[in-house]
Protein backbone atom coordinates (compact mmCIF):
# COMPACT_ATOMS: atom_id res chain seq x y z
CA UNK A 1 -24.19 -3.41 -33.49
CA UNK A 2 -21.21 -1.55 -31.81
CA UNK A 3 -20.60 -3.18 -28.23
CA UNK A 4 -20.22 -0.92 -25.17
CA UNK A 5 -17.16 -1.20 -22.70
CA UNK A 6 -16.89 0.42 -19.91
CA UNK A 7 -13.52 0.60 -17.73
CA UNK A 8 -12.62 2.11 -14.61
CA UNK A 9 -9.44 2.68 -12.37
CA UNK A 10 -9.77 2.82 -8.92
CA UNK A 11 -10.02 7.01 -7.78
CA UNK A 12 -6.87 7.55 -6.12
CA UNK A 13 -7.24 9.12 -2.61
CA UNK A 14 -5.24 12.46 -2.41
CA UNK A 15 -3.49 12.65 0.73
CA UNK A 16 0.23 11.35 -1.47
CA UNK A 17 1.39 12.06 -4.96
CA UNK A 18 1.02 9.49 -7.58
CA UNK A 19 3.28 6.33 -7.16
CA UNK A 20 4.14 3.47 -9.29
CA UNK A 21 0.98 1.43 -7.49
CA UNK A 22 -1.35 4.02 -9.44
CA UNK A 23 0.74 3.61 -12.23
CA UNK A 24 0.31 0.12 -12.66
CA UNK A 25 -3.84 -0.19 -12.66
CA UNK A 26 -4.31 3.04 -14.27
CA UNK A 27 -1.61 1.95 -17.25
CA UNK A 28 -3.47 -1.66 -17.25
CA UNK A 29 -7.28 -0.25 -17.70
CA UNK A 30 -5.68 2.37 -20.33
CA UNK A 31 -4.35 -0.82 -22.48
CA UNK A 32 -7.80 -2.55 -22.07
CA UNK A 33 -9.35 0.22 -23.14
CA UNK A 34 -7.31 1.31 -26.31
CA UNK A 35 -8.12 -2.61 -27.06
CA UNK A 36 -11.10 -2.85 -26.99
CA UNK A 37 -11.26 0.77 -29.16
CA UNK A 38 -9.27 -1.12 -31.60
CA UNK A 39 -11.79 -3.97 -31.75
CA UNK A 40 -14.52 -1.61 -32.82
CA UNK A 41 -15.99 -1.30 -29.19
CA UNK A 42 -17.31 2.00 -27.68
CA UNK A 43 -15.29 2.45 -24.71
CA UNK A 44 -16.06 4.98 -21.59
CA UNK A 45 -12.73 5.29 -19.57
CA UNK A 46 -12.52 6.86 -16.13
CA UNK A 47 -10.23 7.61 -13.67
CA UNK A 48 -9.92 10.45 -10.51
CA UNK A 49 -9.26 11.06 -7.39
CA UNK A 50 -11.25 10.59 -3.99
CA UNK A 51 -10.75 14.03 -2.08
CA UNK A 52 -12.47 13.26 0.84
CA UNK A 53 -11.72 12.07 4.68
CA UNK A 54 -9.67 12.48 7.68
CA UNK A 55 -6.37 11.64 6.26
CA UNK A 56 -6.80 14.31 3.54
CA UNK A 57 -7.84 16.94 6.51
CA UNK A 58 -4.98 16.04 8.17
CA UNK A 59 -2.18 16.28 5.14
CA UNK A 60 -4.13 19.49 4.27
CA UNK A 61 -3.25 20.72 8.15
CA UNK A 62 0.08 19.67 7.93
CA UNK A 63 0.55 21.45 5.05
CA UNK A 64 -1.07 24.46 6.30
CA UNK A 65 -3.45 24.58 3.50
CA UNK A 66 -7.21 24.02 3.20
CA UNK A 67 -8.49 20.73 2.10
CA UNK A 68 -9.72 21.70 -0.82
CA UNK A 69 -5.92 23.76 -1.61
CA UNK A 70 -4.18 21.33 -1.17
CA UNK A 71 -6.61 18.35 -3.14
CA UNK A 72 -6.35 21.16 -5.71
CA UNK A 73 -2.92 21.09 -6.10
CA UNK A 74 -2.58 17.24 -5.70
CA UNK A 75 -4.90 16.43 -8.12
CA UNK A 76 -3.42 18.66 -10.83
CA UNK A 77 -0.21 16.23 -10.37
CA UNK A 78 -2.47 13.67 -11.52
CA UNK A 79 -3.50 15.68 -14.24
CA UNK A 80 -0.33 16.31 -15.36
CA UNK A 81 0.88 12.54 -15.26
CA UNK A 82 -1.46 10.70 -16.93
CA UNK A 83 -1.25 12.98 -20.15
CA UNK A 84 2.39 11.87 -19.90
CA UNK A 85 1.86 8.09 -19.52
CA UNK A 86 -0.44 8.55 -22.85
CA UNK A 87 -3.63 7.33 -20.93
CA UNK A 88 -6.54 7.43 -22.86
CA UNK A 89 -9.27 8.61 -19.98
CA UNK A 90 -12.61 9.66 -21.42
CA UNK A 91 -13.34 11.07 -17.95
CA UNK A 92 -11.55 12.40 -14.82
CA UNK A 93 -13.63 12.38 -11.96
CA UNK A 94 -13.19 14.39 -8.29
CA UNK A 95 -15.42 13.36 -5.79
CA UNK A 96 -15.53 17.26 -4.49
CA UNK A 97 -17.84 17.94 -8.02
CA UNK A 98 -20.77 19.25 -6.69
CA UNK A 99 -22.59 16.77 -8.92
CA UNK A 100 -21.16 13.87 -7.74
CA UNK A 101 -22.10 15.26 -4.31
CA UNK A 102 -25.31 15.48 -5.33
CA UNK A 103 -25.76 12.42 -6.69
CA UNK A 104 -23.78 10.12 -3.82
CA UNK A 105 -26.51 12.44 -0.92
CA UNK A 106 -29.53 11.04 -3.32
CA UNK A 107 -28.33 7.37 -3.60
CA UNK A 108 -27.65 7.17 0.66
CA UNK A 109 -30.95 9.24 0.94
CA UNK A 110 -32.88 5.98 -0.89
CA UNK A 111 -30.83 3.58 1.27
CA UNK A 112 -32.07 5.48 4.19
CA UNK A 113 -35.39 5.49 2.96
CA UNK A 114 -35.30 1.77 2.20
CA UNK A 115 -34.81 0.87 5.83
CA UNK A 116 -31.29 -0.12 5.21
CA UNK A 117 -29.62 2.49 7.32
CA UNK A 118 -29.65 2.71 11.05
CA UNK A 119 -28.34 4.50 14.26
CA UNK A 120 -25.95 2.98 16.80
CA UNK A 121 -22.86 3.57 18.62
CA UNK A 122 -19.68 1.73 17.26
CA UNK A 123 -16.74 0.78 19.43
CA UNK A 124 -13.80 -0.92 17.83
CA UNK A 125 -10.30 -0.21 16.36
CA UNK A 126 -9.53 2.17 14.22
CA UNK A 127 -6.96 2.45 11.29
CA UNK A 128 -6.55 6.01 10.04
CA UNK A 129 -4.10 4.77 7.10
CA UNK A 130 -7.27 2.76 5.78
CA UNK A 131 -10.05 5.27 7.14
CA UNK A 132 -11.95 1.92 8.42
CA UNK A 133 -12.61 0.10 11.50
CA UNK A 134 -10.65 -3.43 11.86
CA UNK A 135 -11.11 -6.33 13.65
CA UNK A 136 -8.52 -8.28 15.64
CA UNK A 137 -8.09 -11.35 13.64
CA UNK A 138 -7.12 -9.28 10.82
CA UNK A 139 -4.17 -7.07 12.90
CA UNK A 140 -0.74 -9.02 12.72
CA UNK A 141 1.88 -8.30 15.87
CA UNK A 142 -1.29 -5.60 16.90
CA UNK A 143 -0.42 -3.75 14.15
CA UNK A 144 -2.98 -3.06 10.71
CA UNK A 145 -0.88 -5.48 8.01
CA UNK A 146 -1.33 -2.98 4.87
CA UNK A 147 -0.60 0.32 6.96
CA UNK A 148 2.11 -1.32 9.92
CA UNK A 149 0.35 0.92 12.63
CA UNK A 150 -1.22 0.47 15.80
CA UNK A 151 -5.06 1.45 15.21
CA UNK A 152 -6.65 3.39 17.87
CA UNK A 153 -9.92 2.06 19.38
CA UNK A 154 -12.60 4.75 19.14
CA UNK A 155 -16.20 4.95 20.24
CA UNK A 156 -18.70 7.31 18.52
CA UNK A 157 -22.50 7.30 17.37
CA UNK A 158 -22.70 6.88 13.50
CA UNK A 159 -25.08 5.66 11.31
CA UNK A 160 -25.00 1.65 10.34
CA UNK A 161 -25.88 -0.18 6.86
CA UNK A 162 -26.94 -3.33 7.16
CA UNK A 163 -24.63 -5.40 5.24
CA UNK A 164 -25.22 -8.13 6.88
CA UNK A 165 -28.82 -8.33 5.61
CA UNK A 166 -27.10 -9.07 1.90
CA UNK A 167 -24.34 -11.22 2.67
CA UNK A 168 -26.94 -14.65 1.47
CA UNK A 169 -27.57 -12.21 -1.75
CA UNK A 170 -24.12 -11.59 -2.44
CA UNK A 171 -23.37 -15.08 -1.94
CA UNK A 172 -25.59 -16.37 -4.61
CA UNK A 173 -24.93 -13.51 -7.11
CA UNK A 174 -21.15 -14.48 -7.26
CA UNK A 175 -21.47 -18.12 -6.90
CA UNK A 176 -24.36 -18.67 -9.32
CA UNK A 177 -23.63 -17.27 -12.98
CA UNK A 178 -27.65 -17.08 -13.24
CA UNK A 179 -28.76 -15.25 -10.58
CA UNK A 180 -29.87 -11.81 -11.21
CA UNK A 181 -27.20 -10.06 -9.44
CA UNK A 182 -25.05 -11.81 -10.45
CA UNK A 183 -21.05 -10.36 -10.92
CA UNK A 184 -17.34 -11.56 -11.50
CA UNK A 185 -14.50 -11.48 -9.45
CA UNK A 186 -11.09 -12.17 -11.14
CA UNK A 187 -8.41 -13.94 -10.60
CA UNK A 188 -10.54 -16.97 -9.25
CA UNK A 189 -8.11 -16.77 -6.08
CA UNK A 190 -9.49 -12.98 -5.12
CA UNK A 191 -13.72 -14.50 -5.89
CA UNK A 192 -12.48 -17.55 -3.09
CA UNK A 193 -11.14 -15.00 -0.80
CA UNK A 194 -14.01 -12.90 -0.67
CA UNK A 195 -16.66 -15.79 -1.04
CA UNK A 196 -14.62 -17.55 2.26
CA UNK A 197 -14.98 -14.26 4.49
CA UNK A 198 -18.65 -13.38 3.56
CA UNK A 199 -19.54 -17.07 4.70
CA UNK A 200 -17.34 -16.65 7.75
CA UNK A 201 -20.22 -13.82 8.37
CA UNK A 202 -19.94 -9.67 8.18
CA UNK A 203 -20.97 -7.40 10.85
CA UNK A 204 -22.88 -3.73 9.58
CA UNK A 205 -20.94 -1.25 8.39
CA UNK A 206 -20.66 2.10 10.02
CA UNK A 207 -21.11 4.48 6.67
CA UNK A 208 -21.01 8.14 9.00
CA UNK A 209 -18.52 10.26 10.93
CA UNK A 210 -19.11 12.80 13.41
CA UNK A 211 -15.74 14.22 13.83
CA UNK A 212 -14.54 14.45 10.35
CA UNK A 213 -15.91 18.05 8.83
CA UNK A 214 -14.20 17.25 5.78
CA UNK A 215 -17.17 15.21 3.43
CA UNK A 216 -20.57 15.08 2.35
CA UNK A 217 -22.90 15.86 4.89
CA UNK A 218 -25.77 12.93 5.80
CA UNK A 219 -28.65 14.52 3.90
CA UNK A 220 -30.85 13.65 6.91
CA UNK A 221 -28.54 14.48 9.96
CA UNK A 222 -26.24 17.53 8.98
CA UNK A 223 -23.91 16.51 12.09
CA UNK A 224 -22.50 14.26 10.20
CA UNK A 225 -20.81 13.35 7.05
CA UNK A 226 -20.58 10.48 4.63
CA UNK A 227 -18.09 7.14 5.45
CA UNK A 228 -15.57 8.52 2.85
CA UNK A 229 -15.68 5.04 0.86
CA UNK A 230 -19.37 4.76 0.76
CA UNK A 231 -18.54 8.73 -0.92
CA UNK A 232 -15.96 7.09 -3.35
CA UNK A 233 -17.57 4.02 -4.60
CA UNK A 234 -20.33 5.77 -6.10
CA UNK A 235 -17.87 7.64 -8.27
CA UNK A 236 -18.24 5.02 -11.15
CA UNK A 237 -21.87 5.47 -10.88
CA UNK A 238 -22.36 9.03 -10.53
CA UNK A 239 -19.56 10.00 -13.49
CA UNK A 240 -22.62 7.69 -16.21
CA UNK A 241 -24.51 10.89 -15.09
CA UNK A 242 -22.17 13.58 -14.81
CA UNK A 243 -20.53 12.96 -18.54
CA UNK A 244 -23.99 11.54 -19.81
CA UNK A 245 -22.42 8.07 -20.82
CA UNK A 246 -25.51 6.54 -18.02
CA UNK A 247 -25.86 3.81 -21.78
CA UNK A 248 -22.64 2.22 -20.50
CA UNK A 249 -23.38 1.58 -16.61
CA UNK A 250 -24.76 -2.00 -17.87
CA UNK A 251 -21.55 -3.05 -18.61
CA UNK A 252 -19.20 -1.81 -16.16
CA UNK A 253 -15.67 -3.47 -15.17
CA UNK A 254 -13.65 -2.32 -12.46
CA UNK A 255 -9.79 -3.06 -12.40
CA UNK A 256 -8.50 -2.36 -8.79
CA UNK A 257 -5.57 -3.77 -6.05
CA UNK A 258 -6.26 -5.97 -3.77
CA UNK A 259 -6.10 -3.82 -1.10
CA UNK A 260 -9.43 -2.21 -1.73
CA UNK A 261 -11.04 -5.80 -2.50
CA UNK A 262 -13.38 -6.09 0.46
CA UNK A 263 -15.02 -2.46 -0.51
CA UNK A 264 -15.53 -3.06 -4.17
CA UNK A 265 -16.48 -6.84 -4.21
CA UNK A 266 -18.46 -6.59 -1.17
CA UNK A 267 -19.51 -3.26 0.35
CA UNK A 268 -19.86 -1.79 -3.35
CA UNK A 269 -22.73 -4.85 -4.71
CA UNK A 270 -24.78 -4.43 -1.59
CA UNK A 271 -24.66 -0.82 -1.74
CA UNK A 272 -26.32 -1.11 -5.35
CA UNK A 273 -29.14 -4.13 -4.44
CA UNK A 274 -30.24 -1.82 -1.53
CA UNK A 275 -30.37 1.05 -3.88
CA UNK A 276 -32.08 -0.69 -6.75
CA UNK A 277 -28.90 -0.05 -9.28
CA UNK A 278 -27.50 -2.76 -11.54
CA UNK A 279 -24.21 -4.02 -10.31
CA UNK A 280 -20.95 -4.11 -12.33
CA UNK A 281 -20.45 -7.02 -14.50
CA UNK A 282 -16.73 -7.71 -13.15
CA UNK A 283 -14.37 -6.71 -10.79
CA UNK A 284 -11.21 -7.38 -11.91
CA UNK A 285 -8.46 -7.42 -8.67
CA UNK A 286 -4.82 -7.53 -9.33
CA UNK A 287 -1.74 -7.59 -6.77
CA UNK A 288 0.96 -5.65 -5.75
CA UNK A 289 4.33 -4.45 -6.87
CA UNK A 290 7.15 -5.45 -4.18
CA UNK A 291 9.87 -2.74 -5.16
CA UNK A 292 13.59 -4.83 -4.95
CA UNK A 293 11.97 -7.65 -2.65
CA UNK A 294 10.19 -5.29 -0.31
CA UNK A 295 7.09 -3.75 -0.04
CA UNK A 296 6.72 -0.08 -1.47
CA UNK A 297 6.81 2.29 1.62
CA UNK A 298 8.22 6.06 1.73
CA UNK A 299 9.91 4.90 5.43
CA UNK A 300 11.74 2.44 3.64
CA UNK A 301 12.73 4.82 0.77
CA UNK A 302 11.69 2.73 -2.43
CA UNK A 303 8.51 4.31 -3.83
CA UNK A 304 9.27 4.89 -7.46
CA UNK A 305 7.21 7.58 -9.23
CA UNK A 306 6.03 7.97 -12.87
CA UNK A 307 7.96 10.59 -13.32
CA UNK A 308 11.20 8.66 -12.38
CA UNK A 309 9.39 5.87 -14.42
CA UNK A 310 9.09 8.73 -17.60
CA UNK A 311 12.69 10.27 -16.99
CA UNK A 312 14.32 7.41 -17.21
CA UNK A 313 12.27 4.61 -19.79
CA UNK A 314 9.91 7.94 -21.77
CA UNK A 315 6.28 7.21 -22.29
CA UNK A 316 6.28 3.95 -23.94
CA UNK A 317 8.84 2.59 -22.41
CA UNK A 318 7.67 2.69 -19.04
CA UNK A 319 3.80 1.72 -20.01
CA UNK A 320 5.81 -1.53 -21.84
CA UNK A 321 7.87 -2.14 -18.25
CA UNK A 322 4.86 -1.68 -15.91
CA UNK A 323 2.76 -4.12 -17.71
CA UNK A 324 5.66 -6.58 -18.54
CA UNK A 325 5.84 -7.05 -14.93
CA UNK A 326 1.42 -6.52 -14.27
CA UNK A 327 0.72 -8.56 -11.08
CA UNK A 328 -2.43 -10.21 -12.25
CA UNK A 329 -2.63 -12.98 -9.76
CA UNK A 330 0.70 -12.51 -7.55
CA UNK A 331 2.92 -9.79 -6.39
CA UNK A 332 5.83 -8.81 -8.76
CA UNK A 333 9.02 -7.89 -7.72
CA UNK A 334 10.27 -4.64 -9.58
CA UNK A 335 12.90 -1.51 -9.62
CA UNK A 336 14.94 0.44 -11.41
CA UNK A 337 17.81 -1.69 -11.83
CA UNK A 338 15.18 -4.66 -13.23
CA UNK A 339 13.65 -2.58 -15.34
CA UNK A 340 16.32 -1.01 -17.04
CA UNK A 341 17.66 -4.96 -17.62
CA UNK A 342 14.73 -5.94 -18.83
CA UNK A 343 14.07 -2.54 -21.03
CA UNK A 344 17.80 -2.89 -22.72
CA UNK A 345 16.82 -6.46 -23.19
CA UNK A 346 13.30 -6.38 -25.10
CA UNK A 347 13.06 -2.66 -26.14
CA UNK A 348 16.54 -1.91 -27.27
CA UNK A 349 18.07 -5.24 -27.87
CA UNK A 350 15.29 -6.59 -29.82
CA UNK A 351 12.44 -4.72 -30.85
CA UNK A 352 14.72 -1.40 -31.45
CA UNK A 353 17.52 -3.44 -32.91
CA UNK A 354 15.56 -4.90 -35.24
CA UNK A 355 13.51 -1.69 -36.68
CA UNK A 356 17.08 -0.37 -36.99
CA UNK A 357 18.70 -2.91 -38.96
CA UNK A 358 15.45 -3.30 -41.26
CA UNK A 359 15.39 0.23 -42.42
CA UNK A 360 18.27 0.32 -42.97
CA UNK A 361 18.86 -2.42 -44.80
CA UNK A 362 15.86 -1.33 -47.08
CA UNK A 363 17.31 1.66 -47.31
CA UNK A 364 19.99 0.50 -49.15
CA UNK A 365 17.95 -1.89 -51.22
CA UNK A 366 15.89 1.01 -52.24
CA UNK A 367 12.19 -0.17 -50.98
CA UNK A 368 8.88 1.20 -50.88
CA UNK A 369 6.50 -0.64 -49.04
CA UNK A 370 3.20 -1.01 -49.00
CA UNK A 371 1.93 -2.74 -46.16
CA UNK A 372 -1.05 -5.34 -46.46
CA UNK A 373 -2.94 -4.81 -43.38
CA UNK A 374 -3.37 -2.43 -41.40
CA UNK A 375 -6.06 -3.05 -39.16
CA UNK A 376 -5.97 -4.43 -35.27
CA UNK A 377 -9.63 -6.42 -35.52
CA UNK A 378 -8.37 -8.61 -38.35
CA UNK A 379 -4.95 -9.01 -37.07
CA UNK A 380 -6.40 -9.85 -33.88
CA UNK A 381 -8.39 -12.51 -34.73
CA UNK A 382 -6.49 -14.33 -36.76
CA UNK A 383 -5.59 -17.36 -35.68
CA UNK A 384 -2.19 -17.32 -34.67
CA UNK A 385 -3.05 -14.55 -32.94
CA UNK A 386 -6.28 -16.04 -30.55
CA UNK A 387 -3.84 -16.29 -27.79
CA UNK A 388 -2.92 -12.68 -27.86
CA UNK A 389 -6.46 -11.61 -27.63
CA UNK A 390 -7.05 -13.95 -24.98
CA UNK A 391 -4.05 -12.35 -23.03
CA UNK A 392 -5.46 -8.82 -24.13
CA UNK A 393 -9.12 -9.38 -23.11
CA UNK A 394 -8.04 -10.75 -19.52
CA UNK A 395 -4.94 -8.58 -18.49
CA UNK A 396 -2.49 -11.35 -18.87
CA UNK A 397 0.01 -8.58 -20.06
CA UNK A 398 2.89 -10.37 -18.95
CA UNK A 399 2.17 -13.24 -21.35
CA UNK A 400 1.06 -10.87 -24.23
CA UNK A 401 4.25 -8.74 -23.85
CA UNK A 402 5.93 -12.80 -23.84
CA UNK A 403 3.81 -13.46 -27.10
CA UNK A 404 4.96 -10.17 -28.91
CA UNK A 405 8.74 -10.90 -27.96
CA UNK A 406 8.42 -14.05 -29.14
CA UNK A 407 7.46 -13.07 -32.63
CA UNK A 408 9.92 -10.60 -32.61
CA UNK A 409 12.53 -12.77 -32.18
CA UNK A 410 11.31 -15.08 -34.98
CA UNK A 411 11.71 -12.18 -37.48
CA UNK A 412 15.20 -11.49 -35.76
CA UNK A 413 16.26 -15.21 -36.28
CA UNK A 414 14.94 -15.20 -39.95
CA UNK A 415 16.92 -11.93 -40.41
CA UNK A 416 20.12 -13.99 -38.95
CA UNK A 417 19.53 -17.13 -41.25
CA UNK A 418 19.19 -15.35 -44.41
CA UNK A 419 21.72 -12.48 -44.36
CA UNK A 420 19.98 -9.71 -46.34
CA UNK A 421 23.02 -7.75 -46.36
CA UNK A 422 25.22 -10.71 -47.65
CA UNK A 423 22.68 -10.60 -50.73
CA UNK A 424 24.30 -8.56 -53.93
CA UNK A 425 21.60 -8.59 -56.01
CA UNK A 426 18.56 -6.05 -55.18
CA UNK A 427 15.93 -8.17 -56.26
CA UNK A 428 16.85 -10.91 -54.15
CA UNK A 429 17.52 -8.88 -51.16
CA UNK A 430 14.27 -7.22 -51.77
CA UNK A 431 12.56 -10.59 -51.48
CA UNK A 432 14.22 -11.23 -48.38
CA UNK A 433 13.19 -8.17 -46.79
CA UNK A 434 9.57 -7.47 -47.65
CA UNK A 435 8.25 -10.40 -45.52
CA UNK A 436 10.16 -9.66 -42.68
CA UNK A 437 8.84 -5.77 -43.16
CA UNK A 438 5.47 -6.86 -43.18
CA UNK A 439 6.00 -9.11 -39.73
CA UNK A 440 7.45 -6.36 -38.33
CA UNK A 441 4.02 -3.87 -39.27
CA UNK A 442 1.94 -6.21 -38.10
CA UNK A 443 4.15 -6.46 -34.78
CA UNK A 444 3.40 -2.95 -34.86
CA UNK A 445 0.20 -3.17 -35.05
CA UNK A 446 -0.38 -5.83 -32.13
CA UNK A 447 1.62 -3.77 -29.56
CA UNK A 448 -0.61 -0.53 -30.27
CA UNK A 449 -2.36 -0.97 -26.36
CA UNK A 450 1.15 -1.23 -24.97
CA UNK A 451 2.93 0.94 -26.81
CA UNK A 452 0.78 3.38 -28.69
CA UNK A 453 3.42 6.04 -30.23
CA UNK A 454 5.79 3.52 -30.85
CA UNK A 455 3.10 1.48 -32.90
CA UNK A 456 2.57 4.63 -35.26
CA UNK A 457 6.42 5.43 -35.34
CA UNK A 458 7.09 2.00 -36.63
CA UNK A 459 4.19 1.79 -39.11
CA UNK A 460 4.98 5.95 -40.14
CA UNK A 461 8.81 4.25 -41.00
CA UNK A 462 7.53 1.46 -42.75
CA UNK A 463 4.57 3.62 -45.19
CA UNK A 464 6.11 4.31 -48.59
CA UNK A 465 10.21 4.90 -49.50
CA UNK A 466 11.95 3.46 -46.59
CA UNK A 467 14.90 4.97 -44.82
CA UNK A 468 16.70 4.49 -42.35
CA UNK A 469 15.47 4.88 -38.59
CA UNK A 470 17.03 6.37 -35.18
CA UNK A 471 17.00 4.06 -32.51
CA UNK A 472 13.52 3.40 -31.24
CA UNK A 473 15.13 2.46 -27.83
CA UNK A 474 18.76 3.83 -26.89
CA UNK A 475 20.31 1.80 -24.36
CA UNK A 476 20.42 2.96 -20.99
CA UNK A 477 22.66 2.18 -18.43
């Protein structure tokens, strides 16, 4: 029986262009996914964008467009990027579909109606950067810590969800691998972090706005409109309906930054348990890229975009760069100047170098190969290979991209120590050369979720007559 997988990115809120942060988790959950396609799993992969809110009213003003212009015209950048970046979405989601709309007004309506929503007034602080109220303890010098900003305190009457009622529940169902709710949070330090502020205790979360015209209305109370995250979060369960893939919602991961952690380990499970819906099997929350030492800010200059990303590295390079550097449990300190090092270093220097030099080399000695596997799920799970599918299945891409350099430069030393193009005699040579071709296909083959169309280059070179190549990887300065 074929296993279901299904993966989702985070939808990425529309008042900025796309940035190397979206980048990152969007590039992760598209090599997950081709990985698990290669296994034999059916995969459902979405991504999209979350249109709605005061900060997107207010970049629409300042742009002196309507909201939905200018989330029209923002999310078509998105369009256009991930195409580029070769990401393998089965789905692109926009929380302004009329459907999802429809869906997100029926799932608060059975909230309402199971006595989990309430009136009250809120007072407290408010950070527009994260559209949410904070509390003191978690301001540093005043300021919000993610955003740098002085929230505003504000006072209006909204409608509560008592979160508070679940936080035992939520408790149990991540602490207890039994329990009938129960969910993962990786890496173990993000699951401590979470389980150390629910038992701390959690007040009720506001989940309406009466000033902010630009949402989905309360299906009760037209005065006011939906908390845009309790909008957003149902965007991985609505899109099950929407593109009829509902088969998949049973097995559900969602990789995210830990900057949205609180929402989707937290706010997110208790949503579902109040709404009678299955919860996700596993939330998987990764950190941050510091850009040069720093953290990424357009004040400070050093946001780097795909498309400086694409210009610069092309497709597979940058997908190999981002996830050489993936902050899976700590922040990773990137740039350009790093990443060209390390792409003239492990793309051009090794990898490319040594596709060059092989078919060229059996070029000369006149070989057609015929390679003897080519299929990931064997390769896979071979046993030299266990640790690789380890590193796959739990977005240690660091140490897989490690793992895949290291074999290269095995077949790079044996190339040194035998001197194939020392060898006179064709025979001989050919003898040489035929194991190291077949390393480097099935090299090929094990980098196909990192670097898909350099994969099928390498194994198109490789099928038949052999000639020599152009550099896979041109140095770059």
């Amino acid at each position: 029986m074929t296993n279901k997988f299904y993966v989702t990115t985070p939808i990425y809120y529309v008042n900025d262009v796309p940035h190397i942060g979206h980048t990152c988790t969007t590039v992760a959950a598209d090599a997950v996914a081709r990985y698990h396609r290669l296994i034999g799993d059916e995969v459902f992969f979405l991504t999209g964008t979350d249109e709605h809110g005061a900060k997107v009213a207010e970049a629409a003003a300042i742009a002196s467009k309507s909201p939905q212009e200018f989330v029209d015209e923002i999310v078509a950048q998105y369009l256009e990027t991930w195409p580029k970046l070769n990401i393998s979405n089965d789905a692109f989601i926009r929380t302004t579909n009329p459907k999802h709309v429809k869906i997100v007004q029926e799932v608060i309506q059975k909230i309402y109606d199971n006595g989990d929503i309430y009136k009250g007034i809120y007072e407290g602080l408010y950070c527009k950067g994260c559209e949410k109220f904070i509390t003191e303890d978690e301001l540093i010098d005043g300021k919000c810590p993610l955003h740098g900003t002085v929230p505003e305190r504000q006072s209006e009457e909204n409608y509560f969800f008592k979160l508070a009622k679940y936080v035992p529940t939520l408790i149990k169902a991540i602490e207890d691998s039994n329990d009938k709710y129960h969910y993962d949070i990786e890496p173990a330090a993000k699951r401590n972090e979470v389980l150390s502020k629910l038992k701390l205790g959690v007040k009720d979360l506001s989940i309406s706005r009466a000033n902010v015209p630009w949402g989905i209305p309360v299906p009760w109370d037209q005065t006011q409109t939906i908390y845009v995250w309790f909008d957003a979060l149902l965007n991985y369960y609505s899109a099950t309906k929407i593109y009829d893939r509902e088969a998949f919602w049973d097995y559900a991961d969602h990789i995210i930054g830990k900057e949205i952690t609180w929402f989707h380990c937290v706010i997110w499970e208790a949503m579902l348990i109040s709404a009678n819906i299955k919860l996700p099997k596993k939330i998987f929350d990764h950190s941050f890229f510091m850009i040069d030492g720093q953290k990424m800010s357009k004040s400070l200059g050093n946001v780097i975009s795909p498309r400086q990303l694409l210009e610069k590295f092309g497709t597979d390079g940058a997908r190999y760069l981002i996830l050489a550097s993936f902050p899976r449990d700590n922040d990773s300190d990137v740039g350009i100047v790093k990443f060209t090092e390390k792409y003239n270093s492990d793309l051009a220097n090794n990898l490319g170098n040594l596709f060059s030099r092989l078919t060229k080399l059996s070029e000369q000695a006149g070989i057609g190969f015929d390679q003897k596997t080519t299929d990931f799920k064997n390769l896979i799970i071979r046993n030299e290979n266990q640790t690789l599918k380890t590193d796959y299945e739990n977005l240690y891409f660091t140490q897989a991209t490690e793992e895949i350099s290291n074999k290269i430069n095995n077949v790079n030393r044996q190339l040194q120590e035998t001197k194939p193009w020392e060898v006179v005699d064709l025979e001989v040579k050919k003898k040489i050369l035929i194991p190291l071709l077949q390393k480097l296909s099935e090299i090929a083959i094990l980098i196909t979720p990192i670097m898909p169309d350099t994969s099928d280059r390498i194994l198109a070179a490789l099928s038949g007559k052999i000639s020599a190549q152009l550099p896979l990887f041109p140095r770059i300065k």
